[in-house]
N, C-alpha and C. Protein backbone atom coordinates (compact mmCIF):
# COMPACT_ATOMS: atom_id res chain seq x y z
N UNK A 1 -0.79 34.96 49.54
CA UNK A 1 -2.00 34.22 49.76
C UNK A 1 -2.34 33.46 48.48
N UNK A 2 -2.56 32.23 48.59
CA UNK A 2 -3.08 31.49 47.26
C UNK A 2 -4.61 31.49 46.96
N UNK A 3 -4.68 31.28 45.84
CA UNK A 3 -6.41 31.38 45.59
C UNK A 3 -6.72 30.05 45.30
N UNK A 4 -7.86 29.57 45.36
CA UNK A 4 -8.27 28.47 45.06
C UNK A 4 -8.24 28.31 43.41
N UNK A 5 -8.07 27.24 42.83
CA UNK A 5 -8.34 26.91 41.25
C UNK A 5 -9.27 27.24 40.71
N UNK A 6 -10.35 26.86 41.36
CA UNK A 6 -11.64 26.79 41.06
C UNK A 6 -12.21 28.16 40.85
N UNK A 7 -11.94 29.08 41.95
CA UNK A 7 -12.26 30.73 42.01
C UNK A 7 -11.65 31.29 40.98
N UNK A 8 -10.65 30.91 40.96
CA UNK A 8 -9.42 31.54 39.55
C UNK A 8 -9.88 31.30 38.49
N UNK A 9 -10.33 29.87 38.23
CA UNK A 9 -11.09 29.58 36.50
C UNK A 9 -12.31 29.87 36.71
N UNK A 10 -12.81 30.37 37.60
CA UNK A 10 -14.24 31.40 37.76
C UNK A 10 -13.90 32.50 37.08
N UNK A 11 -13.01 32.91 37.51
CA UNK A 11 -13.00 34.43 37.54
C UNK A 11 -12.24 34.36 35.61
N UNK A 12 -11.52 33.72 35.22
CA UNK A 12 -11.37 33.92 33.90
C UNK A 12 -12.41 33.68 33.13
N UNK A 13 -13.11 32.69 33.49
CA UNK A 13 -14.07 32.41 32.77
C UNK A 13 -15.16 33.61 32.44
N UNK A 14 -15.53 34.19 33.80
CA UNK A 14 -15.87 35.52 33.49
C UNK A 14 -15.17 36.59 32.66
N UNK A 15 -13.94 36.57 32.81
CA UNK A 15 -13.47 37.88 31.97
C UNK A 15 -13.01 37.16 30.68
N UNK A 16 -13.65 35.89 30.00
CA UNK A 16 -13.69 35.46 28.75
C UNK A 16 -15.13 35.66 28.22
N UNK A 17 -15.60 35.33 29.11
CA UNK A 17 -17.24 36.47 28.53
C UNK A 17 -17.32 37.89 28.49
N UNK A 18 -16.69 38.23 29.39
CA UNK A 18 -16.90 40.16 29.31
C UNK A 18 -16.08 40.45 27.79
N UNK A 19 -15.11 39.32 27.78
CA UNK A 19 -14.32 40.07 26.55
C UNK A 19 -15.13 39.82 25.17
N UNK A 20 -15.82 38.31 25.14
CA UNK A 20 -16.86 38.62 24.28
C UNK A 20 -17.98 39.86 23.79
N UNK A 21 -18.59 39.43 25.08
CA UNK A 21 -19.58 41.01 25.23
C UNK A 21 -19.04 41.80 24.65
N UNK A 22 -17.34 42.65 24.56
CA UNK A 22 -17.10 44.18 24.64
C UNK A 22 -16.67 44.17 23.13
N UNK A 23 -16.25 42.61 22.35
CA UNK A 23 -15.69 42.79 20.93
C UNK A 23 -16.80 42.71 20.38
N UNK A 24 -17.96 41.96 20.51
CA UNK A 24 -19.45 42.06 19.78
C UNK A 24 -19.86 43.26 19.91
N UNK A 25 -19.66 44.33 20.74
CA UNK A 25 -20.27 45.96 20.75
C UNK A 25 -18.90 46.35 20.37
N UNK A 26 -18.00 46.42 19.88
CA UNK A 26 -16.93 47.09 19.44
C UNK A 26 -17.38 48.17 18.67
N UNK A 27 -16.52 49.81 18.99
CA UNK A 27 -17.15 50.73 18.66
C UNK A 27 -15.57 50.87 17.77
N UNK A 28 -15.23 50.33 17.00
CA UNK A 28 -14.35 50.61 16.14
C UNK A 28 -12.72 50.11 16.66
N UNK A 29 -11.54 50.83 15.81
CA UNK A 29 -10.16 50.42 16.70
C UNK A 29 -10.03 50.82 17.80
N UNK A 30 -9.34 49.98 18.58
CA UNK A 30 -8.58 50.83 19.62
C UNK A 30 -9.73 51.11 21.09
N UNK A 31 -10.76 50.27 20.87
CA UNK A 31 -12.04 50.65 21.39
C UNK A 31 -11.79 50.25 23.13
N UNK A 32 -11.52 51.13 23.69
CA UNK A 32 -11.01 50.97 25.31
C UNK A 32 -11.69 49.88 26.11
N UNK A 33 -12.86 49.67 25.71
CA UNK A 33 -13.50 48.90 27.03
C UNK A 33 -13.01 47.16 26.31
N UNK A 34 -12.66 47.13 24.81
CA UNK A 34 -12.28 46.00 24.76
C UNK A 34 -10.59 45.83 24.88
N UNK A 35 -10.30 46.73 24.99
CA UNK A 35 -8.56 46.91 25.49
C UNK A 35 -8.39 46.40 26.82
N UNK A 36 -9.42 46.80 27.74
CA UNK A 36 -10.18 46.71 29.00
C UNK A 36 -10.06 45.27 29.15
N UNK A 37 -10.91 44.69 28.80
CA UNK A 37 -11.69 43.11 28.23
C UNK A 37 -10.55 42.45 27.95
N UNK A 38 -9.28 42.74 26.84
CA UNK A 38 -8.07 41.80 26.70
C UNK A 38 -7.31 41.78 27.73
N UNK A 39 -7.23 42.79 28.41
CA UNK A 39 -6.01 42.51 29.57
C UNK A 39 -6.86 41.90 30.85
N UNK A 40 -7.75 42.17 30.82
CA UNK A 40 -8.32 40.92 32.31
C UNK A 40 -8.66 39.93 31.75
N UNK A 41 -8.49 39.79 30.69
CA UNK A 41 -8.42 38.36 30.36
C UNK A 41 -6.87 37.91 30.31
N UNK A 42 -5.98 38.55 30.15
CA UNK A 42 -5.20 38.22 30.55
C UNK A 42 -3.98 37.57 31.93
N UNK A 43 -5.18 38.84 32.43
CA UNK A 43 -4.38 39.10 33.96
C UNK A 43 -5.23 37.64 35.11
N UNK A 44 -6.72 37.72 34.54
CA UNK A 44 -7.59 36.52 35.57
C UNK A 44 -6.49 34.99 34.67
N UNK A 45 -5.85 34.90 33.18
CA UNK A 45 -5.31 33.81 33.11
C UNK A 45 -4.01 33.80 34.05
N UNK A 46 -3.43 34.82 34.13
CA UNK A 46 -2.09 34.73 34.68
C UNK A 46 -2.18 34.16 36.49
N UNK A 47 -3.37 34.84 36.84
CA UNK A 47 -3.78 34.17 38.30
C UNK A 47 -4.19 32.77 38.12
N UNK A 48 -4.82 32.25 37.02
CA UNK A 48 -5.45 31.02 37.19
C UNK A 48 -4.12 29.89 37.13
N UNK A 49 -3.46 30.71 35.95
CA UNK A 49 -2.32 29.74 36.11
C UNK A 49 -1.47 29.22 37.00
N UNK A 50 -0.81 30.12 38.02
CA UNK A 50 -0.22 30.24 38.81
C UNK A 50 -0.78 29.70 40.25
N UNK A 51 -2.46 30.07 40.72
CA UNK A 51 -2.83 29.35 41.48
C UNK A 51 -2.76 27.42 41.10
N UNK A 52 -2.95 27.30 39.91
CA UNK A 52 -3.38 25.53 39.36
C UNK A 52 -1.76 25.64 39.82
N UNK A 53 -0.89 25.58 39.62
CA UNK A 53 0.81 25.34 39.84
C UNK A 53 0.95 25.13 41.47
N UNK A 54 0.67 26.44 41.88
CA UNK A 54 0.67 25.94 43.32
C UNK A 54 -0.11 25.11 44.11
N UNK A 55 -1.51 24.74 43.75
CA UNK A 55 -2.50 23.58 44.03
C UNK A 55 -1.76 22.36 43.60
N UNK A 56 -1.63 22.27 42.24
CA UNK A 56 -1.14 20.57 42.25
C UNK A 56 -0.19 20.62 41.18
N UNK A 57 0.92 21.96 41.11
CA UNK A 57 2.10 21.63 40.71
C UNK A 57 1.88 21.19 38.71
N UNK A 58 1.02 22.03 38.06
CA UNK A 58 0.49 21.58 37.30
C UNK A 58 0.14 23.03 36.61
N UNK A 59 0.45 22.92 34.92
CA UNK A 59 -0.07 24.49 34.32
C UNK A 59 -0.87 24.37 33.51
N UNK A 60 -1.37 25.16 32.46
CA UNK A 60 -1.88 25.21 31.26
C UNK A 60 -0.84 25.13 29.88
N UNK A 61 -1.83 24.23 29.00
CA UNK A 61 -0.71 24.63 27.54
C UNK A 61 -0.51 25.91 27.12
N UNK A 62 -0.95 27.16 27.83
CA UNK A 62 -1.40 28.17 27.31
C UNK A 62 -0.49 29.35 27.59
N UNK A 63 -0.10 30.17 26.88
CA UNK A 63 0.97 31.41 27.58
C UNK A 63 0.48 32.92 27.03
N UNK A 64 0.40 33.97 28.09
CA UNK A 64 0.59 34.92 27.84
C UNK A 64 1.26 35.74 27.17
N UNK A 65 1.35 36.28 25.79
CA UNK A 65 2.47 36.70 24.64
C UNK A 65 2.55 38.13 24.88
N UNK A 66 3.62 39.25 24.81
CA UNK A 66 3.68 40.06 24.87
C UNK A 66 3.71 40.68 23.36
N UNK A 67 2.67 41.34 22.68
CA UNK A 67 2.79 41.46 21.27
C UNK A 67 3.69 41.88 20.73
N UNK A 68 4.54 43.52 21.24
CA UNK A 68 5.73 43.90 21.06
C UNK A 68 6.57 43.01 21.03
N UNK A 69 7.19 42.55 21.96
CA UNK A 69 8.34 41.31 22.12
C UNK A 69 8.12 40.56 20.69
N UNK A 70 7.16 39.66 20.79
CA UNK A 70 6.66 38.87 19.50
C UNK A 70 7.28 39.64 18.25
N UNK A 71 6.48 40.15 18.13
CA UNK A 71 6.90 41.28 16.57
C UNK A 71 8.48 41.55 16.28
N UNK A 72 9.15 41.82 17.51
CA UNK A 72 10.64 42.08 17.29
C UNK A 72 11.20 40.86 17.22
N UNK A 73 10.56 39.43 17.81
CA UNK A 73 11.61 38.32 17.98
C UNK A 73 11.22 37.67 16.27
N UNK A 74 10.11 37.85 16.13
CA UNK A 74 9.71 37.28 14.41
C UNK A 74 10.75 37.62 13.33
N UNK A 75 10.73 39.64 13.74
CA UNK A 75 11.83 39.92 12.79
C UNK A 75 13.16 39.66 12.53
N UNK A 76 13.87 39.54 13.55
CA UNK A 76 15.16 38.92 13.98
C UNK A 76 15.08 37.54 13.90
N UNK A 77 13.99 36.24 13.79
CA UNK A 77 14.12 35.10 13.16
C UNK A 77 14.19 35.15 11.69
N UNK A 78 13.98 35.85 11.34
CA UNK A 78 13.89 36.13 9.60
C UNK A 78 15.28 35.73 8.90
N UNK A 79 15.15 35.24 7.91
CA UNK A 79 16.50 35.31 7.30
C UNK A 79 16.15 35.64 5.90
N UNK A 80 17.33 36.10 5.17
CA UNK A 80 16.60 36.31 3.87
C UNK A 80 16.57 34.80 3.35
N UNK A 81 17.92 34.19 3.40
CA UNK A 81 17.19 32.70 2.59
C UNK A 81 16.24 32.14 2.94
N UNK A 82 15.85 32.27 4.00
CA UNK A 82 14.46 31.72 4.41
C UNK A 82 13.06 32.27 3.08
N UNK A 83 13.10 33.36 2.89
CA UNK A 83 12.27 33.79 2.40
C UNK A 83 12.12 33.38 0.54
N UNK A 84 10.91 33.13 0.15
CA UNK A 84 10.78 32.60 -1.30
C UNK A 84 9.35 33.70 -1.67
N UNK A 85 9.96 33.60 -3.35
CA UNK A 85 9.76 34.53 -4.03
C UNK A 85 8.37 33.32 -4.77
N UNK A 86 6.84 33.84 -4.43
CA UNK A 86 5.69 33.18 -4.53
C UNK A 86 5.41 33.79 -5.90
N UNK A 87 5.37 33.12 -7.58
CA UNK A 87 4.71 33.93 -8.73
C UNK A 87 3.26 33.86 -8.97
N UNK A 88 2.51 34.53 -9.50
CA UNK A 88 1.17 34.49 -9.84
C UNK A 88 0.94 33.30 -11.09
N UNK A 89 -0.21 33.10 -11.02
CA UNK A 89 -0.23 32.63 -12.59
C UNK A 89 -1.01 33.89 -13.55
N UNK A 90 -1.23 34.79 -12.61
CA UNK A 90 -2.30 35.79 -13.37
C UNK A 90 -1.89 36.93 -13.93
């Protein structure tokens, strides 16, 4: 079943405010209800996207990153020559 666009960037739009709301009361790390808050914000983008594609064949600049993945593909781009040795003046 497809959703409308419009309902879909409703519905993120909401869970881009809830996620506000839950990091402004953040009760420290790791704080569940904003763990809560990142993944429906994730999950209402992943619907919004996918409905706009099937409406008019059309996405966002925007992508869902898996942080793990990220972190391992960074390290494995690394090279050592890549890397430079920054001195202080102090």
């Amino acid at each position: 079943m497809s959703i409308d666009p419009r309902v879909a960037l409703q519905s993120l739009t909401t869970a881009l405010e809830e996620h506000l709301i839950a990091a402004s009361a953040r009760r420290g790390e790791g704080d569940p209800t904003v763990e809560a808050a990142f993944f429906a914000v994730a999950d209402a983008f992943e619907v919004y996207d996918d409905s706009l594609y099937e409406a008019y064949g059309e996405v966002t600049p925007l992508e869902v990153i898996d942080e793990v993945e990220d972190d391992e593909d960074d390290r494995e781009d690394v090279d050592d020559d890549d890397l430079e040795i920054v001195e202080s003046d102090s």
